[in-house]
C-alpha atoms as a PDB file:
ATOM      1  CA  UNK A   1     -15.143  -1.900 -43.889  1.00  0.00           C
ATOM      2  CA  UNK A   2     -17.868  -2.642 -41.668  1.00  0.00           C
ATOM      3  CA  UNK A   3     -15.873  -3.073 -38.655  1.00  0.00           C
ATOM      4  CA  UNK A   4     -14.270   0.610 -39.094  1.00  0.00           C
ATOM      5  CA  UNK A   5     -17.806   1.479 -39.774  1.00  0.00           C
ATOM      6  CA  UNK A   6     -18.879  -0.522 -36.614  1.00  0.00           C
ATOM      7  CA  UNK A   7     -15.721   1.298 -34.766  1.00  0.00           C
ATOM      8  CA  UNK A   8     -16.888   4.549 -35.446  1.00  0.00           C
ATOM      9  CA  UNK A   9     -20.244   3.947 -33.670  1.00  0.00           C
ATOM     10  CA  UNK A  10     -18.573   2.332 -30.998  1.00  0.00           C
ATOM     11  CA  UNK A  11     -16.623   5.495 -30.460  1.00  0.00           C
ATOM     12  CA  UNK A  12     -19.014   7.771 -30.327  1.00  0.00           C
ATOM     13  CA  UNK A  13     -21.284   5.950 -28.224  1.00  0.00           C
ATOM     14  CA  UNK A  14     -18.468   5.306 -25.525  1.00  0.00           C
ATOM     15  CA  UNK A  15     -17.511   9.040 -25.675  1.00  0.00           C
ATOM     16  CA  UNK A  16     -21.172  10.322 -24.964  1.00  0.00           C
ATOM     17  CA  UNK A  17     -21.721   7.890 -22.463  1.00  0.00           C
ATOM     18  CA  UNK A  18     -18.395   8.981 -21.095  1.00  0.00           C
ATOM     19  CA  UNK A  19     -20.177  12.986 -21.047  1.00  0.00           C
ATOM     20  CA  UNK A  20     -23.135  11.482 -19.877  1.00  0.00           C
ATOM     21  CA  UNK A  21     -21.503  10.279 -16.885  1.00  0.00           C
ATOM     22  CA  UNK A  22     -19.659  13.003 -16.269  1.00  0.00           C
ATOM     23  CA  UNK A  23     -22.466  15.621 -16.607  1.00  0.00           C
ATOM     24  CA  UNK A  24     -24.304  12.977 -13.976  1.00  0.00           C
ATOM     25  CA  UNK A  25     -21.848  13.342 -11.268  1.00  0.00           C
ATOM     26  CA  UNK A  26     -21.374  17.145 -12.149  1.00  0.00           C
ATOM     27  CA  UNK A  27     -24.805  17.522 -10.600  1.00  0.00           C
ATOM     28  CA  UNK A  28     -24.182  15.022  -7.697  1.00  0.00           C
ATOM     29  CA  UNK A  29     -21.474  17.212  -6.752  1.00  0.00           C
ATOM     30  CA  UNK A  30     -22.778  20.688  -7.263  1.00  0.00           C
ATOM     31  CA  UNK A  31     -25.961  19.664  -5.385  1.00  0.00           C
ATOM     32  CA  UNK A  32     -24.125  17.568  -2.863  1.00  0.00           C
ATOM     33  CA  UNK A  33     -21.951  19.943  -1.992  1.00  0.00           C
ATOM     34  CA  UNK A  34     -24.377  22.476  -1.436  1.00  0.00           C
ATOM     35  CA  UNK A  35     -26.537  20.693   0.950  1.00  0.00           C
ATOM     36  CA  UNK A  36     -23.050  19.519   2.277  1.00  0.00           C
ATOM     37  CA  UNK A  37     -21.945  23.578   2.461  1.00  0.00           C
ATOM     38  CA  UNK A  38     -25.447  24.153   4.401  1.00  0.00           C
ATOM     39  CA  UNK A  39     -25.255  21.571   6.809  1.00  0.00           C
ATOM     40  CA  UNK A  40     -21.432  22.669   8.020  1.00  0.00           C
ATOM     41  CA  UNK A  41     -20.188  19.044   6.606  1.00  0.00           C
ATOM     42  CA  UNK A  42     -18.658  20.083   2.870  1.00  0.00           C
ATOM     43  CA  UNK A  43     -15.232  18.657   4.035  1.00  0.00           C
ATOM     44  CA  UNK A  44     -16.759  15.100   5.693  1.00  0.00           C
ATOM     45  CA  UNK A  45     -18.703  14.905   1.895  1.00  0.00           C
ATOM     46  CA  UNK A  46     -15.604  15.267  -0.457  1.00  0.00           C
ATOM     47  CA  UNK A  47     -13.662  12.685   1.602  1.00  0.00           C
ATOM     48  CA  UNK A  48     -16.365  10.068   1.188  1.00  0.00           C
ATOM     49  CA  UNK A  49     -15.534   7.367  -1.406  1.00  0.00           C
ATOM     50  CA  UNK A  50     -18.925   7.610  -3.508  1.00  0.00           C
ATOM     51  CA  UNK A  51     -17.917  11.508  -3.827  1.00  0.00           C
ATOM     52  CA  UNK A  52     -14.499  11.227  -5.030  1.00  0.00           C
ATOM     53  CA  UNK A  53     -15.906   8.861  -7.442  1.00  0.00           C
ATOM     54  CA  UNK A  54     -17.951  11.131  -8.785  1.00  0.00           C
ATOM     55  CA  UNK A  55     -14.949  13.446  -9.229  1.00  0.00           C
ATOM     56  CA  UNK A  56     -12.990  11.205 -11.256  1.00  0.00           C
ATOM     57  CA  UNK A  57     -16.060  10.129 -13.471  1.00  0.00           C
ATOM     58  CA  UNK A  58     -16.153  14.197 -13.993  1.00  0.00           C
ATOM     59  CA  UNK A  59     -12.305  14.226 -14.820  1.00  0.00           C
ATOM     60  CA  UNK A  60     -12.875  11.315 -16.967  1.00  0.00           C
ATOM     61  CA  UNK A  61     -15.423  12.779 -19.141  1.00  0.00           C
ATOM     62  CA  UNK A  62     -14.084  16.621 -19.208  1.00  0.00           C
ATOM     63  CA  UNK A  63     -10.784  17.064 -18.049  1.00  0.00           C
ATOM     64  CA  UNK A  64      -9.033  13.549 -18.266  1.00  0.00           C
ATOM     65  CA  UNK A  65      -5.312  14.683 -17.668  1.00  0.00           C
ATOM     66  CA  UNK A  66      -5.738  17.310 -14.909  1.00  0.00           C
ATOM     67  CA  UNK A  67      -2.105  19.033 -14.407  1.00  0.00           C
ATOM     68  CA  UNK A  68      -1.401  21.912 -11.497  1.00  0.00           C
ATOM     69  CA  UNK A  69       1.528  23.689 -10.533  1.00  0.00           C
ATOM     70  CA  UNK A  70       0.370  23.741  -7.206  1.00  0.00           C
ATOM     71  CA  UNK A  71       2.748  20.866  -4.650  1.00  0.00           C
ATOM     72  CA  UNK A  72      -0.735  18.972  -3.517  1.00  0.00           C
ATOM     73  CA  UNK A  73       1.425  15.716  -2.532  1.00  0.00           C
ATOM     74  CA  UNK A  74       4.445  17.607  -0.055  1.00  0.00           C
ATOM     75  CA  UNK A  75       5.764  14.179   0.945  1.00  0.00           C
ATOM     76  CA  UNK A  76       7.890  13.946  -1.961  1.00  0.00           C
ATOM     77  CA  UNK A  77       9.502  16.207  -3.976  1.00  0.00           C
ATOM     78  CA  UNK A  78       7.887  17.405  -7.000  1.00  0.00           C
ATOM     79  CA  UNK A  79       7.034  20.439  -8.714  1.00  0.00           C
ATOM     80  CA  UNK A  80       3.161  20.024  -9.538  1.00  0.00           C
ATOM     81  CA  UNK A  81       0.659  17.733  -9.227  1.00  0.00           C
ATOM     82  CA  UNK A  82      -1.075  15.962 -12.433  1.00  0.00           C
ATOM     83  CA  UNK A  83      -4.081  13.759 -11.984  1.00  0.00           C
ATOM     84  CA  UNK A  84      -4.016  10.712 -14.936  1.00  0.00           C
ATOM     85  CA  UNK A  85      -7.914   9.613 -14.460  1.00  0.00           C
ATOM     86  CA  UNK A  86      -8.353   7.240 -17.415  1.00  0.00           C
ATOM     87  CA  UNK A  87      -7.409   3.685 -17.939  1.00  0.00           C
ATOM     88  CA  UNK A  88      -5.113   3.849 -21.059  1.00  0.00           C
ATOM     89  CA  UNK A  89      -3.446   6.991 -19.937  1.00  0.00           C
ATOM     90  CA  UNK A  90      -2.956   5.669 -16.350  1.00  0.00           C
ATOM     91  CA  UNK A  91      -1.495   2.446 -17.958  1.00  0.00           C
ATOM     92  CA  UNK A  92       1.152   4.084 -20.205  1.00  0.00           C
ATOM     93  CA  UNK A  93       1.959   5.826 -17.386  1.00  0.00           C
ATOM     94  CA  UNK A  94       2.928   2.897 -15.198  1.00  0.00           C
ATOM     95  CA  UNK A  95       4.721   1.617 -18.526  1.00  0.00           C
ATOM     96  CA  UNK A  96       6.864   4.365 -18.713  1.00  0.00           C
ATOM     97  CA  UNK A  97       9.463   4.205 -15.853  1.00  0.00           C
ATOM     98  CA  UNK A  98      12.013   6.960 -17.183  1.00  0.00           C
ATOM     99  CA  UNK A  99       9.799   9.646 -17.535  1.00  0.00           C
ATOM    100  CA  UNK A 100       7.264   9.005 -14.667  1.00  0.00           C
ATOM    101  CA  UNK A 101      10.028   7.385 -11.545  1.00  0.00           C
ATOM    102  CA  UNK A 102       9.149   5.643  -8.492  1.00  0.00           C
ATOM    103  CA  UNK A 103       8.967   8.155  -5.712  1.00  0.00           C
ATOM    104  CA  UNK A 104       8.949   6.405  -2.086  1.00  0.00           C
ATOM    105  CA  UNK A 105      12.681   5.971  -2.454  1.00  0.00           C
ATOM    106  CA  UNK A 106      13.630   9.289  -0.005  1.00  0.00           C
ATOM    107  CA  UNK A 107      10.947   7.272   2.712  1.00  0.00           C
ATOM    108  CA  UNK A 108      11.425   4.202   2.002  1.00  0.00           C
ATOM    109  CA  UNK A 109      15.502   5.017   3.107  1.00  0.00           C
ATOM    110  CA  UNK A 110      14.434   7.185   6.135  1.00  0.00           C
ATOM    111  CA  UNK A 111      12.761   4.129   7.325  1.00  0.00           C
ATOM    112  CA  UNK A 112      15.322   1.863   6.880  1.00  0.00           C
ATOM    113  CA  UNK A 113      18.122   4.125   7.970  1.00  0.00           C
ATOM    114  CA  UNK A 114      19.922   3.290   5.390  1.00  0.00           C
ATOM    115  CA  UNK A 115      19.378   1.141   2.097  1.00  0.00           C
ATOM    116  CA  UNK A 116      15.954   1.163  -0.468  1.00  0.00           C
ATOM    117  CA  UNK A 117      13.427  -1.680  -0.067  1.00  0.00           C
ATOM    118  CA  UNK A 118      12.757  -2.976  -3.601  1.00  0.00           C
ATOM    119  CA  UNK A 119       8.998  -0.520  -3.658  1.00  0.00           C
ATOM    120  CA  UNK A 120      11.149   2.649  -4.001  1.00  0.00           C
ATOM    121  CA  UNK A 121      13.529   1.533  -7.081  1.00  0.00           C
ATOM    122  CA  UNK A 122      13.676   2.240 -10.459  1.00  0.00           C
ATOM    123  CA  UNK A 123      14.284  -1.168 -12.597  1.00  0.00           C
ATOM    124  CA  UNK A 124      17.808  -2.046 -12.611  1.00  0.00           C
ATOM    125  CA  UNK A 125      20.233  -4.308 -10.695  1.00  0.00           C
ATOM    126  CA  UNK A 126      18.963  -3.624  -7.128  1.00  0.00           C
ATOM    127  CA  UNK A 127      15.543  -3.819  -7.946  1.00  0.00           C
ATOM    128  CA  UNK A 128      16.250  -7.234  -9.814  1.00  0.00           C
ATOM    129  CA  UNK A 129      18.397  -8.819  -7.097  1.00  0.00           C
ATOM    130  CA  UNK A 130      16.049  -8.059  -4.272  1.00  0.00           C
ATOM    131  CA  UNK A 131      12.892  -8.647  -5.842  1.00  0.00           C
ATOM    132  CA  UNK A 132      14.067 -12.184  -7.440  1.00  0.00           C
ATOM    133  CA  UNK A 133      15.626 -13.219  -3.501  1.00  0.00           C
ATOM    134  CA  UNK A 134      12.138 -12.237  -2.231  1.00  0.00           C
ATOM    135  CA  UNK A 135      10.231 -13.873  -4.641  1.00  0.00           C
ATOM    136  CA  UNK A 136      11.970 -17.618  -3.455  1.00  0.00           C
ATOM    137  CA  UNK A 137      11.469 -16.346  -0.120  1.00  0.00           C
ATOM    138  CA  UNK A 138       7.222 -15.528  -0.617  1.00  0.00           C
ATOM    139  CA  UNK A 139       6.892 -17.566  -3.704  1.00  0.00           C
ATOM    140  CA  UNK A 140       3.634 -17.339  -5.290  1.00  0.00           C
ATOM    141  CA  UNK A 141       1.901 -19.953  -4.652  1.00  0.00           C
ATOM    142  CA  UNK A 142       2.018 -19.220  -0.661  1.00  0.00           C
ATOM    143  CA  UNK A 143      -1.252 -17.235  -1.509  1.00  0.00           C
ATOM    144  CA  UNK A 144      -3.612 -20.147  -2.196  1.00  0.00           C
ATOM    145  CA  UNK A 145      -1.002 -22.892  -0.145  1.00  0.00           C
ATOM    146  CA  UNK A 146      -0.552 -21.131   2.859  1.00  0.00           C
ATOM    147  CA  UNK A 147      -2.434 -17.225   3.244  1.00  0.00           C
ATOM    148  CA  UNK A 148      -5.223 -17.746   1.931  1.00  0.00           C
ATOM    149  CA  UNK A 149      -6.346 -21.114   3.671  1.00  0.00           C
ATOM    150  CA  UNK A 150      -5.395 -19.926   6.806  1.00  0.00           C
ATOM    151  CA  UNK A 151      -6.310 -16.577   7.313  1.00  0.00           C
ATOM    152  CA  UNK A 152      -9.920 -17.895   5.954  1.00  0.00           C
ATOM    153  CA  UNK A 153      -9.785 -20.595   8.780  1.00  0.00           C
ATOM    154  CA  UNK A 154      -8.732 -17.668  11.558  1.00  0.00           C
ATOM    155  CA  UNK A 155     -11.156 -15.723  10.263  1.00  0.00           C
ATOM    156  CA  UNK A 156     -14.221 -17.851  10.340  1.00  0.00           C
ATOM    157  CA  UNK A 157     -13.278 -18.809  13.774  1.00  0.00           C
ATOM    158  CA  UNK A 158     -13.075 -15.184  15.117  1.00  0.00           C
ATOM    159  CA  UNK A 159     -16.435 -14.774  13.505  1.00  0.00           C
ATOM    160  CA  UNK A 160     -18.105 -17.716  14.980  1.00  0.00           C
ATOM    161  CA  UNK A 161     -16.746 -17.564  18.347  1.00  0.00           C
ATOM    162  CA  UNK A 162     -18.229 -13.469  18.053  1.00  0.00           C
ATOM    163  CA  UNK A 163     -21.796 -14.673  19.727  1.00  0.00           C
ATOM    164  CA  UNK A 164     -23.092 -12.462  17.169  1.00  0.00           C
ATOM    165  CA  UNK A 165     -21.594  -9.313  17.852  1.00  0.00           C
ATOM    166  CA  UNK A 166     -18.239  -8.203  16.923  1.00  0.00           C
ATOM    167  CA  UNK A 167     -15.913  -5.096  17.055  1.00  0.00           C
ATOM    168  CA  UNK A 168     -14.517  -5.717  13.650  1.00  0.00           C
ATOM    169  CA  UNK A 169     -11.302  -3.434  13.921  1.00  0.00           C
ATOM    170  CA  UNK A 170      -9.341  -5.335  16.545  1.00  0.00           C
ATOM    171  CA  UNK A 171     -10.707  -8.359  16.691  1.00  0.00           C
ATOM    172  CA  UNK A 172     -10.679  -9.109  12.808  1.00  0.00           C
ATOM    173  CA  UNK A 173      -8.948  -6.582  10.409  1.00  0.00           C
ATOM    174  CA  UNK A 174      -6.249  -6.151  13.030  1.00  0.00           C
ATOM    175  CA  UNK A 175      -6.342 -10.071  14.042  1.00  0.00           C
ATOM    176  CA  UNK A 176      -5.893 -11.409  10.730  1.00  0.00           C
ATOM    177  CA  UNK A 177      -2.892  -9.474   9.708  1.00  0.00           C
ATOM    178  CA  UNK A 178      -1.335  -9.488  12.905  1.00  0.00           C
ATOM    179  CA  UNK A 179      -1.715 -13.682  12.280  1.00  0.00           C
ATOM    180  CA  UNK A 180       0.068 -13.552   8.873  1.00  0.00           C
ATOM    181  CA  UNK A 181       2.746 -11.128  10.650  1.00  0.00           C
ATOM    182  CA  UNK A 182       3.978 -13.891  13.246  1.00  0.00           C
ATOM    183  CA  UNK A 183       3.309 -17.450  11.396  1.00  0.00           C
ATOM    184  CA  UNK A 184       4.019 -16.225   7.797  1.00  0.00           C
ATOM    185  CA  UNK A 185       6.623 -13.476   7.855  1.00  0.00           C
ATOM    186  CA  UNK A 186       7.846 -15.451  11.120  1.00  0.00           C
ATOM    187  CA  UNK A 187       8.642 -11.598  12.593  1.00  0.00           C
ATOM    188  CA  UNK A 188       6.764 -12.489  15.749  1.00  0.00           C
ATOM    189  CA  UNK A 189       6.779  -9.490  18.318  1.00  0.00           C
ATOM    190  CA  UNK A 190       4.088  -8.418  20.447  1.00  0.00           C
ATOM    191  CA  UNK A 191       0.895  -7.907  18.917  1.00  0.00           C
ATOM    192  CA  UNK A 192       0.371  -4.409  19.948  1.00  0.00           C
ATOM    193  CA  UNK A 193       3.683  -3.435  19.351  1.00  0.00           C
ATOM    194  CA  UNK A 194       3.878  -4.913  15.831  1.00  0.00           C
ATOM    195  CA  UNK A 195       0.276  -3.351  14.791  1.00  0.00           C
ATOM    196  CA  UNK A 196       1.364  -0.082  15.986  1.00  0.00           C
ATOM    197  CA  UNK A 197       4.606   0.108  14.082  1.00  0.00           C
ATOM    198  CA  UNK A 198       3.303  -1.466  10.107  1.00  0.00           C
ATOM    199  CA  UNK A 199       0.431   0.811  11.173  1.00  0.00           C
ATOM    200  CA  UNK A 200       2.190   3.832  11.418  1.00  0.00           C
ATOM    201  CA  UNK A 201       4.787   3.214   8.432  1.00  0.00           C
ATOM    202  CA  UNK A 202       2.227   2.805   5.998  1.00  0.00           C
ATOM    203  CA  UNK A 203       0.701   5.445   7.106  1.00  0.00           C
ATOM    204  CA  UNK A 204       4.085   7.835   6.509  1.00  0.00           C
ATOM    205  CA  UNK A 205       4.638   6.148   3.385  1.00  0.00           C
ATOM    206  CA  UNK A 206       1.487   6.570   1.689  1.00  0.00           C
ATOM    207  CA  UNK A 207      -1.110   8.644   3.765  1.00  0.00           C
ATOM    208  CA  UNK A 208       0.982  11.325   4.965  1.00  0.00           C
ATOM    209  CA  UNK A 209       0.447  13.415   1.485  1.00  0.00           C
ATOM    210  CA  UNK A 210       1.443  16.790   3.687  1.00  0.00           C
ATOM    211  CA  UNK A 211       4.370  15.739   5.327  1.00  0.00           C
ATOM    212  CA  UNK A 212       3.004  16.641   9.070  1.00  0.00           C
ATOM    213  CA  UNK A 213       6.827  16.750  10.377  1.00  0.00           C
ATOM    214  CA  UNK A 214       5.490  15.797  14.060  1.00  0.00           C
ATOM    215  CA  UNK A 215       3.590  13.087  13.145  1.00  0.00           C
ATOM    216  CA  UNK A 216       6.665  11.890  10.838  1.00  0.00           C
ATOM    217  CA  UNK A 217       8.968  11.916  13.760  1.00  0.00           C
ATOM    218  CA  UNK A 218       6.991   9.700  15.408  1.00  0.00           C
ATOM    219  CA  UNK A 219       6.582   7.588  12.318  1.00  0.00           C
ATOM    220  CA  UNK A 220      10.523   7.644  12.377  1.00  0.00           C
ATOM    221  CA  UNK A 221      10.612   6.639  15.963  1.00  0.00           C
ATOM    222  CA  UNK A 222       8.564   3.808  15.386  1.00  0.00           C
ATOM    223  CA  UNK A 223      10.491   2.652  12.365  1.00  0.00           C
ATOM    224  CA  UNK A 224      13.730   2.882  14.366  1.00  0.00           C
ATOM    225  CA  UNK A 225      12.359   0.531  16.768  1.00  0.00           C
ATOM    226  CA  UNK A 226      11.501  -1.775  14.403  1.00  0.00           C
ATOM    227  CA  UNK A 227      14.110  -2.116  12.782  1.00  0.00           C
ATOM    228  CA  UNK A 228      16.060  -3.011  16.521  1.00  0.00           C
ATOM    229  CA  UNK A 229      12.879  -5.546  16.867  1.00  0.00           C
ATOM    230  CA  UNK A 230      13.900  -6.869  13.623  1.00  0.00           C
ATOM    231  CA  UNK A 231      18.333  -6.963  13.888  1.00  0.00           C
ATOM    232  CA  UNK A 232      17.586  -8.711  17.398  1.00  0.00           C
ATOM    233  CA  UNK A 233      14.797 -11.272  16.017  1.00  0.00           C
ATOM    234  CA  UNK A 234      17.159 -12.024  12.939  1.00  0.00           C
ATOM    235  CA  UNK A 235      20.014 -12.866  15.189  1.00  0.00           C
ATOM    236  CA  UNK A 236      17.941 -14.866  17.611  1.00  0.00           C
ATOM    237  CA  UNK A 237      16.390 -17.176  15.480  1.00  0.00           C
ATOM    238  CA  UNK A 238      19.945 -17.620  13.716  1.00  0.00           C
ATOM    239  CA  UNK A 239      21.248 -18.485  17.519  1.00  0.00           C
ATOM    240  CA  UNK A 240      17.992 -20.998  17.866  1.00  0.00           C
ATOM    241  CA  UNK A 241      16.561 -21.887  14.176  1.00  0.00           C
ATOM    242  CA  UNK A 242      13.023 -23.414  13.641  1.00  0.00           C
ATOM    243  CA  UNK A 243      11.823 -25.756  10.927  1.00  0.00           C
ATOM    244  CA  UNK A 244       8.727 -23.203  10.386  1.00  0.00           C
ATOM    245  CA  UNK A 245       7.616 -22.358   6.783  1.00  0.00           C
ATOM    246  CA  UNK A 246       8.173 -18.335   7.273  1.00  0.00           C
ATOM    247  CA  UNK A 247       9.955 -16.156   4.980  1.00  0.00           C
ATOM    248  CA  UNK A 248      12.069 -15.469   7.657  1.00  0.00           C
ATOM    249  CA  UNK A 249      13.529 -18.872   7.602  1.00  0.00           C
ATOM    250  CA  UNK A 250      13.491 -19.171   3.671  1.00  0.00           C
ATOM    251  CA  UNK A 251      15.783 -15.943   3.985  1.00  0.00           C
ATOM    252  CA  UNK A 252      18.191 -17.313   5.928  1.00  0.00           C
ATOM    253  CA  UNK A 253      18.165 -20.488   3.700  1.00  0.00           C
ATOM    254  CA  UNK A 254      19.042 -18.261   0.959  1.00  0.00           C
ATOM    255  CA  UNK A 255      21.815 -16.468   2.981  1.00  0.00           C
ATOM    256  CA  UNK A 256      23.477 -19.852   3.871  1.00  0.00           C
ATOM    257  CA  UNK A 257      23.601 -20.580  -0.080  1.00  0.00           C
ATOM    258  CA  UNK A 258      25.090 -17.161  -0.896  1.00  0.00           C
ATOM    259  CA  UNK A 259      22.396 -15.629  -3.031  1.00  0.00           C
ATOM    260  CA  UNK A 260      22.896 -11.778  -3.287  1.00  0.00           C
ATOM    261  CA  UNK A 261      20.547  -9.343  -1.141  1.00  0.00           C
ATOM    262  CA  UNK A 262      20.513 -11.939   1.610  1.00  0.00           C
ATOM    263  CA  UNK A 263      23.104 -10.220   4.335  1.00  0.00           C
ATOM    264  CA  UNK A 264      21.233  -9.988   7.783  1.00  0.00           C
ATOM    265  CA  UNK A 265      20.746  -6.055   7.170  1.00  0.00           C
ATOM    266  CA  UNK A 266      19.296  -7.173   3.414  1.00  0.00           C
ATOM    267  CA  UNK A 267      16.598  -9.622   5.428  1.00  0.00           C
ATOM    268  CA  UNK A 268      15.999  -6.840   8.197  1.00  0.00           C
ATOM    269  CA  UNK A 269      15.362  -4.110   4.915  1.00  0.00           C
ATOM    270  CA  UNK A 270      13.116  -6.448   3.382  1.00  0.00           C
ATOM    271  CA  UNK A 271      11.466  -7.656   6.092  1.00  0.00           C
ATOM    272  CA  UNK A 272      10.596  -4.405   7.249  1.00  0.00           C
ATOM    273  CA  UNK A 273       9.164  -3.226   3.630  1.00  0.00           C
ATOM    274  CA  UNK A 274       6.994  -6.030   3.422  1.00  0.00           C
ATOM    275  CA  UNK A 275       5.890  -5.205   6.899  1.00  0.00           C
ATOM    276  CA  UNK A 276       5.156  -1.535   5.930  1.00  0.00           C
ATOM    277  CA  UNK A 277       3.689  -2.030   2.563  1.00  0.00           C
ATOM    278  CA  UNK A 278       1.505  -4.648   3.495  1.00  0.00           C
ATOM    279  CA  UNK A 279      -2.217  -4.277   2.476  1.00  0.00           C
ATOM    280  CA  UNK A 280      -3.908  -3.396   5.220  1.00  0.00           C
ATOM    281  CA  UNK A 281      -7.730  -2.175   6.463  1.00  0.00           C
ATOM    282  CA  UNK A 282      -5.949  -0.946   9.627  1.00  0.00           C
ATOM    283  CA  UNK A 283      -7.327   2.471  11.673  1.00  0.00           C
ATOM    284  CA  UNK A 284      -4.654   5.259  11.514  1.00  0.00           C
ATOM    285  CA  UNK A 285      -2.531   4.538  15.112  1.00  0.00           C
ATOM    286  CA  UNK A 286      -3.979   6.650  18.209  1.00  0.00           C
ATOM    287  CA  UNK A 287      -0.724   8.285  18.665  1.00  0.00           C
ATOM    288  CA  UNK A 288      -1.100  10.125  15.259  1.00  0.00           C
END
């Protein structure tokens, strides 16, 4: 009794701080905007992080579900646009994989030329058999073994070697990936080369939300040379094999013993979805 009692209270207190917040960050945005409007800078204001915020914690207290007709998101096909702002909601909406599918499917093929990479399939065989091949390939203890330690170490150098002054972009946040890219994925490449193309597929799969078709054929350009990068690398390092630790050579263990997913065009697929998908602090590519 006293905990449904105690419930109750809870309730209501988390709902009117929930109104509380929302009527907050109503005012933020009416009166940032406005000065925003006045000062010729509304659209710079609604794209910074603190603002969208703000517009969620609104959503969250008012509106939680938000559902449009309106195509916001052109990149794949839908026929509206809902925005799921609270936790439980955007949970059971992650949960439930019939009624809300995975949509980078129609990219994800476009950059492969071909097959799905496991990010763009709906649970069933496929998924299963790629994602359990790539898990022996990056197994999860690589993190704290191998990434973690490492890129730390690389890190720290680049930072100490800086004199006290350092252009963060391409001498860290590019750096550091670009690192992981050659000694743990074992893809190698130039350094420019390989920045510009995971740059500029990530970028097409997630941040191209209205499907610029010029900058998407370049996008496609650059995935098409990756993936030749990628066919000629495989075969190379199958002509000359290494001893090195890399996914790379864990996937061709895996293809010696058989294991299903593991054909030279399955590695190359794979390969380049990690490569895209990758989290990354990178700068949108100068030729977008």
């Amino acid at each position: 009794m006293i905990t449904a009692i105690l419930n109750v209270f809870i309730t209501i207190y988390q709902r009117l701080a929930l109104w509380g917040e929302a009527l907050v960050s109503l005012g933020y945005l009416l009166f940032g905007g406005a000065r925003a409007l006045a000062a010729g800078g509304v659209g710079d204001f609604f794209l910074k992080a603190g603002t969208q915020r703000r517009a969620f914690a609104l959503l969250r207290g008012l509106w939680p579900n938000l559902s449009i007709s309106r195509v916001v998101m052109k990149c794949y096909d839908n026929t509206g646009t809902a925005v799921v702002t609270r936790r439980a909601d955007v949970v059971d909406v992650l949960n439930r994989n019939a009624d809300f599918e995975v949509v980078y499917g129609t990219r994800m093929r476009q950059l492969t030329e071909g097959d799905n990479f496991f990010l763009g399939m709906q649970p069933g065989w496929d998924y299963t058999r790629d994602t359990s091949a790539m898990r022996l390939a990056a197994r999860m203890t690589d993190v704290a073994d191998i990434v973690q330690p490492r890129a730390t170490a690389l890190a720290d150098r680049i930072v100490a070697d800086s004199g006290g002054t350092i252009d963060i972009v391409p001498a860290l946040t590019l750096e550091v990936p670009w690192d992981m890219t050659d000694t743990y994925f074992g893809c190698g490449g130039t350094r420019e080369h390989m920045q510009q193309w995971t740059t500029t597929l990530f970028w097409y799969l997630f941040q191209d939300l209205g499907a610029d078709a010029e900058k998407g054929a370049i996008a496609l350009g650059q995935a098409a040379e990756l993936r030749d990068y990628l066919d000629a690398h495989i075969a190379a390092r199958k002509a000359s094999p290494t001893d090195a630790p890399d996914i790379l050579n864990r996937c061709l263990a895996l293809q010696s013993s058989d294991t299903p997913g593991m054909s030279d065009l399955g590695i190359r697929n794979n390969l380049l979805g990690l490569l895209s998908v990758r989290s990354r602090r990178f700068p949108r590519p100068a030729a977008l």
